[in-house]
N, C-alpha and C. Protein backbone atom coordinates (compact mmCIF):
# COMPACT_ATOMS: atom_id res chain seq x y z
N UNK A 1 -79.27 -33.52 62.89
CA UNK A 1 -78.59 -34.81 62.87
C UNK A 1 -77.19 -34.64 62.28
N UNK A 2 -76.21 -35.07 62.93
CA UNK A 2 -75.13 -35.13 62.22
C UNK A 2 -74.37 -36.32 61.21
N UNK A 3 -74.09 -35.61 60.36
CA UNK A 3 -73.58 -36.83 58.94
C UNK A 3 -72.68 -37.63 59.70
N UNK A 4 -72.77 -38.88 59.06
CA UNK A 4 -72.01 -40.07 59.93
C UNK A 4 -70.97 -40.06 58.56
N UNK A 5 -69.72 -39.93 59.15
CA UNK A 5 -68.44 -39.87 58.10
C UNK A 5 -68.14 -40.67 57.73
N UNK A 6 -68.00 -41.50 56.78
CA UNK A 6 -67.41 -42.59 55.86
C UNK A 6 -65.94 -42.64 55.77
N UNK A 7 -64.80 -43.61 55.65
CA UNK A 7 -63.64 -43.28 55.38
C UNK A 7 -63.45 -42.40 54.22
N UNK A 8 -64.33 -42.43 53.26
CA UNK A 8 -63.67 -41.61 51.92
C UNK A 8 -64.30 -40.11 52.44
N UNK A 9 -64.99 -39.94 52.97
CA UNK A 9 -65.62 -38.39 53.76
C UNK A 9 -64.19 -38.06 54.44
N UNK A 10 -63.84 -39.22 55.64
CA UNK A 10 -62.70 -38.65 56.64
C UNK A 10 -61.44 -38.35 55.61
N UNK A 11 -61.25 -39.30 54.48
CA UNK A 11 -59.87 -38.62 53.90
C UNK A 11 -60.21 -37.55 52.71
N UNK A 12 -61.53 -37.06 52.25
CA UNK A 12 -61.24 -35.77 51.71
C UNK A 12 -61.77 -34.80 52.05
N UNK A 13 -61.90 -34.86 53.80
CA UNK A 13 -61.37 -33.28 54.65
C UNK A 13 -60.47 -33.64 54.60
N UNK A 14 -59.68 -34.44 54.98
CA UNK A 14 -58.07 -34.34 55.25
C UNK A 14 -57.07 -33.82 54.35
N UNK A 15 -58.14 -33.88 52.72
CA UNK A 15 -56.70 -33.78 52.01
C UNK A 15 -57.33 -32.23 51.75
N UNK A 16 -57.74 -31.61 52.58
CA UNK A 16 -58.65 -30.09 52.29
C UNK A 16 -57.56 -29.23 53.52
N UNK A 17 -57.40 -30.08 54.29
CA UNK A 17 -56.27 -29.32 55.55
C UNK A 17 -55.62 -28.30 55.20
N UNK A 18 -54.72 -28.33 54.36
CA UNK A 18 -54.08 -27.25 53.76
C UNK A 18 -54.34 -26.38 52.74
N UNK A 19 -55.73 -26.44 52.52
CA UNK A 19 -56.28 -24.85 51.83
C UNK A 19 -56.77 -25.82 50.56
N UNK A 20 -57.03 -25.04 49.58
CA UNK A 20 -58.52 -25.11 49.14
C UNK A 20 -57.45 -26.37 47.52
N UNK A 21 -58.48 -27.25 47.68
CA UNK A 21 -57.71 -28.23 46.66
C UNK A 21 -58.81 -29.33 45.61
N UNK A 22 -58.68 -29.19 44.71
CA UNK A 22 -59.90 -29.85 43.28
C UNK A 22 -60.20 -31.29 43.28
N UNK A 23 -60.86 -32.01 42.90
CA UNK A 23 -61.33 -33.27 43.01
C UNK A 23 -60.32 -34.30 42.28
N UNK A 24 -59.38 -33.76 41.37
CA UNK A 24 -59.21 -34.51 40.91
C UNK A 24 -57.32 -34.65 41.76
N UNK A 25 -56.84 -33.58 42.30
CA UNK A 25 -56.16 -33.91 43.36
C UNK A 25 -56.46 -34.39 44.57
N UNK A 26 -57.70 -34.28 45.11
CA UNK A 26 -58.23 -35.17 46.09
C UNK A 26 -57.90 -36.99 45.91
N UNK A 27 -58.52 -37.17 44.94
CA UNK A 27 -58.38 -38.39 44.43
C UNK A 27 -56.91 -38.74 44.34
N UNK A 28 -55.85 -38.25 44.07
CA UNK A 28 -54.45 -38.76 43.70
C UNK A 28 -54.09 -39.14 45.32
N UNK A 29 -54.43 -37.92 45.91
CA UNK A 29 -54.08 -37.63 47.63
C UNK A 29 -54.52 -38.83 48.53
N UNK A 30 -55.83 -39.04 48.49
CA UNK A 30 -56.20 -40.26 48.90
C UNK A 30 -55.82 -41.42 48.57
N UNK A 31 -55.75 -41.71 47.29
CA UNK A 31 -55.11 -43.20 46.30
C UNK A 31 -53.47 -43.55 47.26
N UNK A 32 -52.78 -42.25 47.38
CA UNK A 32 -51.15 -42.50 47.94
C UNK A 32 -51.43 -42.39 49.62
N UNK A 33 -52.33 -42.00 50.15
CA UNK A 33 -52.14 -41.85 51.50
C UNK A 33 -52.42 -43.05 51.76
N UNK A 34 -53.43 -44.12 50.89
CA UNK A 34 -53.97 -45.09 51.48
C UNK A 34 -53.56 -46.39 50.85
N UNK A 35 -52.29 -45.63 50.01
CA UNK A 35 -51.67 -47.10 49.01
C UNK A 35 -52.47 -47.76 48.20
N UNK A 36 -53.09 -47.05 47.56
CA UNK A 36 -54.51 -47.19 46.86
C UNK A 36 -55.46 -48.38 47.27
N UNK A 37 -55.34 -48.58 48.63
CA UNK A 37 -56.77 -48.95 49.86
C UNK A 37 -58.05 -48.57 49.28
N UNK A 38 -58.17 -47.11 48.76
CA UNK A 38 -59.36 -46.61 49.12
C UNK A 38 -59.06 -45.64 47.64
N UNK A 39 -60.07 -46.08 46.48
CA UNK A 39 -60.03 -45.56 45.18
C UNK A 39 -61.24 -44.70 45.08
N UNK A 40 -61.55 -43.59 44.67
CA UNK A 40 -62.06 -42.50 44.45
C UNK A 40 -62.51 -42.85 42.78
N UNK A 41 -63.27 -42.70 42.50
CA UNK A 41 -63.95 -43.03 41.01
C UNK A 41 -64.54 -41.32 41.03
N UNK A 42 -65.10 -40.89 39.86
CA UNK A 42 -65.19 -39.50 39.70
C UNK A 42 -66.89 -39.85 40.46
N UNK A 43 -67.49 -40.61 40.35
CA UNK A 43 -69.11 -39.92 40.52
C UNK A 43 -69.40 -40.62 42.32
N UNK A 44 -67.79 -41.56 42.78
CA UNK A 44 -68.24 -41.54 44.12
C UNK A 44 -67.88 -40.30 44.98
N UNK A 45 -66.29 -39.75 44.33
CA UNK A 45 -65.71 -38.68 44.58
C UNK A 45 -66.54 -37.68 44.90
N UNK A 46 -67.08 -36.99 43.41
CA UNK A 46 -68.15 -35.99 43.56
C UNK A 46 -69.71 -36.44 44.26
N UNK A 47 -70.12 -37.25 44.61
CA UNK A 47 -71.07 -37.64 45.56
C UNK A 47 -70.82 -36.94 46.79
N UNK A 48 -69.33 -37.88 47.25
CA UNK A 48 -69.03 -37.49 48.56
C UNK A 48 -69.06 -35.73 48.83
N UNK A 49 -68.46 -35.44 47.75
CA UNK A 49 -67.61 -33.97 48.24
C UNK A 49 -68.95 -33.31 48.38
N UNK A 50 -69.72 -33.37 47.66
CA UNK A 50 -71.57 -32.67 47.78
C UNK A 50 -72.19 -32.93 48.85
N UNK A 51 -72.29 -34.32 49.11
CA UNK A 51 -72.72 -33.81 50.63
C UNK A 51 -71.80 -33.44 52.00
N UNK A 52 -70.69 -33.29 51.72
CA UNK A 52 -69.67 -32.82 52.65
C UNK A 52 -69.89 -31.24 52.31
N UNK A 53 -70.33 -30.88 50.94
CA UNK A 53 -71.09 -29.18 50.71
C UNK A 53 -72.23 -29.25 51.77
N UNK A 54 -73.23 -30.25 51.47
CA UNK A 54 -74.62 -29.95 51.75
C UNK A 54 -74.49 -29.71 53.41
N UNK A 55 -73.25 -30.54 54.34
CA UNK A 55 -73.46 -31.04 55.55
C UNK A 55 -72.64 -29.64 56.06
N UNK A 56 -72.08 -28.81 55.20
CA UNK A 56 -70.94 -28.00 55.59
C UNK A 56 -69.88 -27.38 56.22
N UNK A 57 -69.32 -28.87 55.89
CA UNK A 57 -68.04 -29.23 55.95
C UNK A 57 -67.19 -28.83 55.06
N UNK A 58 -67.07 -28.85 54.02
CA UNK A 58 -66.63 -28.15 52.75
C UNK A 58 -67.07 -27.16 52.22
N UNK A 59 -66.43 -26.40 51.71
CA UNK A 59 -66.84 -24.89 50.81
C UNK A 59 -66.78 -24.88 49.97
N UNK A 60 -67.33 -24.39 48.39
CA UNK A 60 -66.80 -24.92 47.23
C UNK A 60 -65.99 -23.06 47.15
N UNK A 61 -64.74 -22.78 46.80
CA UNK A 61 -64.05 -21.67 46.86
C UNK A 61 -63.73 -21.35 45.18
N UNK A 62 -62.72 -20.34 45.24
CA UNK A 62 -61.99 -20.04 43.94
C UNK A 62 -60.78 -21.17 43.97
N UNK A 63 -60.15 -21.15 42.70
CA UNK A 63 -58.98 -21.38 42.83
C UNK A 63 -57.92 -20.61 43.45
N UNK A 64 -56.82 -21.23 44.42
CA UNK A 64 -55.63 -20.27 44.60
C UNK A 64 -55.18 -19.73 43.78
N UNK A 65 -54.53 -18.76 43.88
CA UNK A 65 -53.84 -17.41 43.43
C UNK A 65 -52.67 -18.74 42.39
N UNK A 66 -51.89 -19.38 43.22
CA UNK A 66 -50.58 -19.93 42.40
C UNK A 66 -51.26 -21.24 41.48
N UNK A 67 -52.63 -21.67 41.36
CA UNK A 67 -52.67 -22.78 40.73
C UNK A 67 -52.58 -22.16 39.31
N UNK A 68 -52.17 -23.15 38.21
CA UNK A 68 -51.29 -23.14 37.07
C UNK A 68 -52.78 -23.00 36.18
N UNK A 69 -52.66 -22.23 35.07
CA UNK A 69 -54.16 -21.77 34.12
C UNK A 69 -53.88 -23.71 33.74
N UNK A 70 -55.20 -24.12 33.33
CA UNK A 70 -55.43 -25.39 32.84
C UNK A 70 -56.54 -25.46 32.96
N UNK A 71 -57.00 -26.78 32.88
CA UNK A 71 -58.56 -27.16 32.63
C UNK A 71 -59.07 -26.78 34.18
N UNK A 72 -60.45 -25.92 33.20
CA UNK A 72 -61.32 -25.59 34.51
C UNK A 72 -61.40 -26.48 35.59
N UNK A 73 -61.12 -26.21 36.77
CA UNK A 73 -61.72 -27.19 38.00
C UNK A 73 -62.66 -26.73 39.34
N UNK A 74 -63.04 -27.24 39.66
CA UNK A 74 -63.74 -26.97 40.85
C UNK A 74 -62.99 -26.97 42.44
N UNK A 75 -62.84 -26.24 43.37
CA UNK A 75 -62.36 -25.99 44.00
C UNK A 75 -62.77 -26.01 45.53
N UNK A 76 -62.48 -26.70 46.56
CA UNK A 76 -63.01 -27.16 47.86
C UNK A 76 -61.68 -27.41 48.67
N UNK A 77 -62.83 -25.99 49.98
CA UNK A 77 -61.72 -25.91 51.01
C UNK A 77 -62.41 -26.39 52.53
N UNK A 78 -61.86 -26.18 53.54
CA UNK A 78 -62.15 -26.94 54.24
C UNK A 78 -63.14 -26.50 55.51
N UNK A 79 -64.09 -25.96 55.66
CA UNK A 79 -64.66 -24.92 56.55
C UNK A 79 -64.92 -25.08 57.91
N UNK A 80 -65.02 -23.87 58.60
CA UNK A 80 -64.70 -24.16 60.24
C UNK A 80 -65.27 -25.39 60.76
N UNK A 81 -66.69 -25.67 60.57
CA UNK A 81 -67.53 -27.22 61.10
C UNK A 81 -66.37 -28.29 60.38
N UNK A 82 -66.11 -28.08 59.30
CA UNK A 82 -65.26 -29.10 58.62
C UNK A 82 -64.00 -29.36 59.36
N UNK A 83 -63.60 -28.38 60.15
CA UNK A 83 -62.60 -28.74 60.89
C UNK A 83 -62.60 -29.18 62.16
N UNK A 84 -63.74 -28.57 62.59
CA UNK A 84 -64.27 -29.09 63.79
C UNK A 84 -64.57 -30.39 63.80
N UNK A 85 -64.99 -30.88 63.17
CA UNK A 85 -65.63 -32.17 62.66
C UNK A 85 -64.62 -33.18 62.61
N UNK A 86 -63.37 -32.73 61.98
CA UNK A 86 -62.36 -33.38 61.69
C UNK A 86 -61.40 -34.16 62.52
N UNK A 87 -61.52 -32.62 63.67
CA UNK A 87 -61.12 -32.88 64.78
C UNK A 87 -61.17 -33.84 65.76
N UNK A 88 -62.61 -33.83 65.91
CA UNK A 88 -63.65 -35.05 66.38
C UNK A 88 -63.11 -36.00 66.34
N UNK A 89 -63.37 -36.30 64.62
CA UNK A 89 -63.26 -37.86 64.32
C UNK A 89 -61.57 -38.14 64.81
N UNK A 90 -60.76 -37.55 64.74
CA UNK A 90 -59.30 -37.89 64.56
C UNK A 90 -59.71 -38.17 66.04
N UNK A 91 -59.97 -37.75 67.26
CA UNK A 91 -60.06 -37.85 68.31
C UNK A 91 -59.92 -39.44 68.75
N UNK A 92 -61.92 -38.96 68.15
CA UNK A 92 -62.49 -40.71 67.98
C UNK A 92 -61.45 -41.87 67.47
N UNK A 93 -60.69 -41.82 66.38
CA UNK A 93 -59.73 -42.76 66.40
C UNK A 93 -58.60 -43.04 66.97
N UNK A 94 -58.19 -42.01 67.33
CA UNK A 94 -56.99 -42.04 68.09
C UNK A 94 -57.62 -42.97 69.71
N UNK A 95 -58.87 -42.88 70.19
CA UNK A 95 -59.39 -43.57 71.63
C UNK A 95 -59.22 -44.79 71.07
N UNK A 96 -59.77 -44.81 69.81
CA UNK A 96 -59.98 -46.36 69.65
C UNK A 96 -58.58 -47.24 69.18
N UNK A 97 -57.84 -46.54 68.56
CA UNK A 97 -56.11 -47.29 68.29
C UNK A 97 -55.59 -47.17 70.00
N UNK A 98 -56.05 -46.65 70.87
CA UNK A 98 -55.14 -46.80 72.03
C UNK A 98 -55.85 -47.63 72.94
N UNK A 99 -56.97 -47.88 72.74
CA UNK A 99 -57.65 -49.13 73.08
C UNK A 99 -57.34 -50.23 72.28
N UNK A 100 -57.06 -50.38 70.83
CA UNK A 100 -56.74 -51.47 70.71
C UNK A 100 -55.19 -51.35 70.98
N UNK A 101 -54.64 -51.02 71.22
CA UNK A 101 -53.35 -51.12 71.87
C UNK A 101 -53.03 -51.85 73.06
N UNK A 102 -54.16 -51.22 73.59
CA UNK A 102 -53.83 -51.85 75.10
C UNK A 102 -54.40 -53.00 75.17
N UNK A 103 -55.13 -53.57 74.00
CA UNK A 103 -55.12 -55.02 73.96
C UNK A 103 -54.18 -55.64 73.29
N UNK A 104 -53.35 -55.23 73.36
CA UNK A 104 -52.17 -55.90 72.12
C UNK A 104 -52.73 -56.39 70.43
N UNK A 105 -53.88 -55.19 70.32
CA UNK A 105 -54.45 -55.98 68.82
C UNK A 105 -53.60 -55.12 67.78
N UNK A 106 -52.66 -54.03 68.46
CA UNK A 106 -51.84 -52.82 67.30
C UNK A 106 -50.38 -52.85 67.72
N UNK A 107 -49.72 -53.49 67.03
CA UNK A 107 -47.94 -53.10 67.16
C UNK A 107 -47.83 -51.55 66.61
N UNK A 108 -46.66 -51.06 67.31
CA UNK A 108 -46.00 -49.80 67.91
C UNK A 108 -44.92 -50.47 66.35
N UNK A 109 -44.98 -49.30 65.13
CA UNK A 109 -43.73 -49.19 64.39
C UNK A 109 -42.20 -49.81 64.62
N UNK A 110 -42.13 -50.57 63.95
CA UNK A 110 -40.65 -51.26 64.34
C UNK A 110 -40.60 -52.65 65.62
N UNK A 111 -41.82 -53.03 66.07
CA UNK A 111 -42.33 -54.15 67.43
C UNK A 111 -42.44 -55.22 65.88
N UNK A 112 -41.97 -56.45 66.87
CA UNK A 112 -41.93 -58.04 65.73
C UNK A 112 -42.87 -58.19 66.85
């Protein structure tokens, strides 16, 4: 069976895209992508990211080479199904914003 993705699932693969990144930058990443829409609390955060482990979609990794010594963190990157997956869904939305487009339910950037 495949995990049915939640928005807070779809935005922390997204913020995993570019290599392997900690929960507690997940959370900042999501808060600004979504104009803080969509708030990350630590035990929904780490919920999600576990079963995005369990479903494996996520990897839990090392830290990168350049992250700065500081408080221990945990580390999650983004793994091939995870991208595959990702892929998908972006798909899936992109059919459905161009369907609602073509009902006039979505203005085009800069349309009054």
């Amino acid at each position: 069976m495949v995990m049915r993705l939640t928005p807070s699932h779809f935005h922390i693969l997204l913020s995993a895209v570019q290599g392997p990144v900690h929960g507690y930058a997940i959370k900042g990443e999501v808060e600004k992508r979504t104009q803080g829409r969509i708030k990350l609390g630590p035990g929904s955060l780490y919920w999600a990211i576990g079963k995005l482990v369990d479903a494996g979609l996520l990897d839990e990794t090392s830290a990168p080479s350049e992250a700065s010594e500081g408080p221990s963190r945990r580390y999650f990157a983004l793994s091939d199904a995870g991208r595959d997956r990702l892929e998908q869904e972006l798909q899936i939305l992109s059919d459905i914003v161009d369907l609602a487009k073509s009902h006039g339910l979505v203005q085009r950037p800069g349309e009054a």
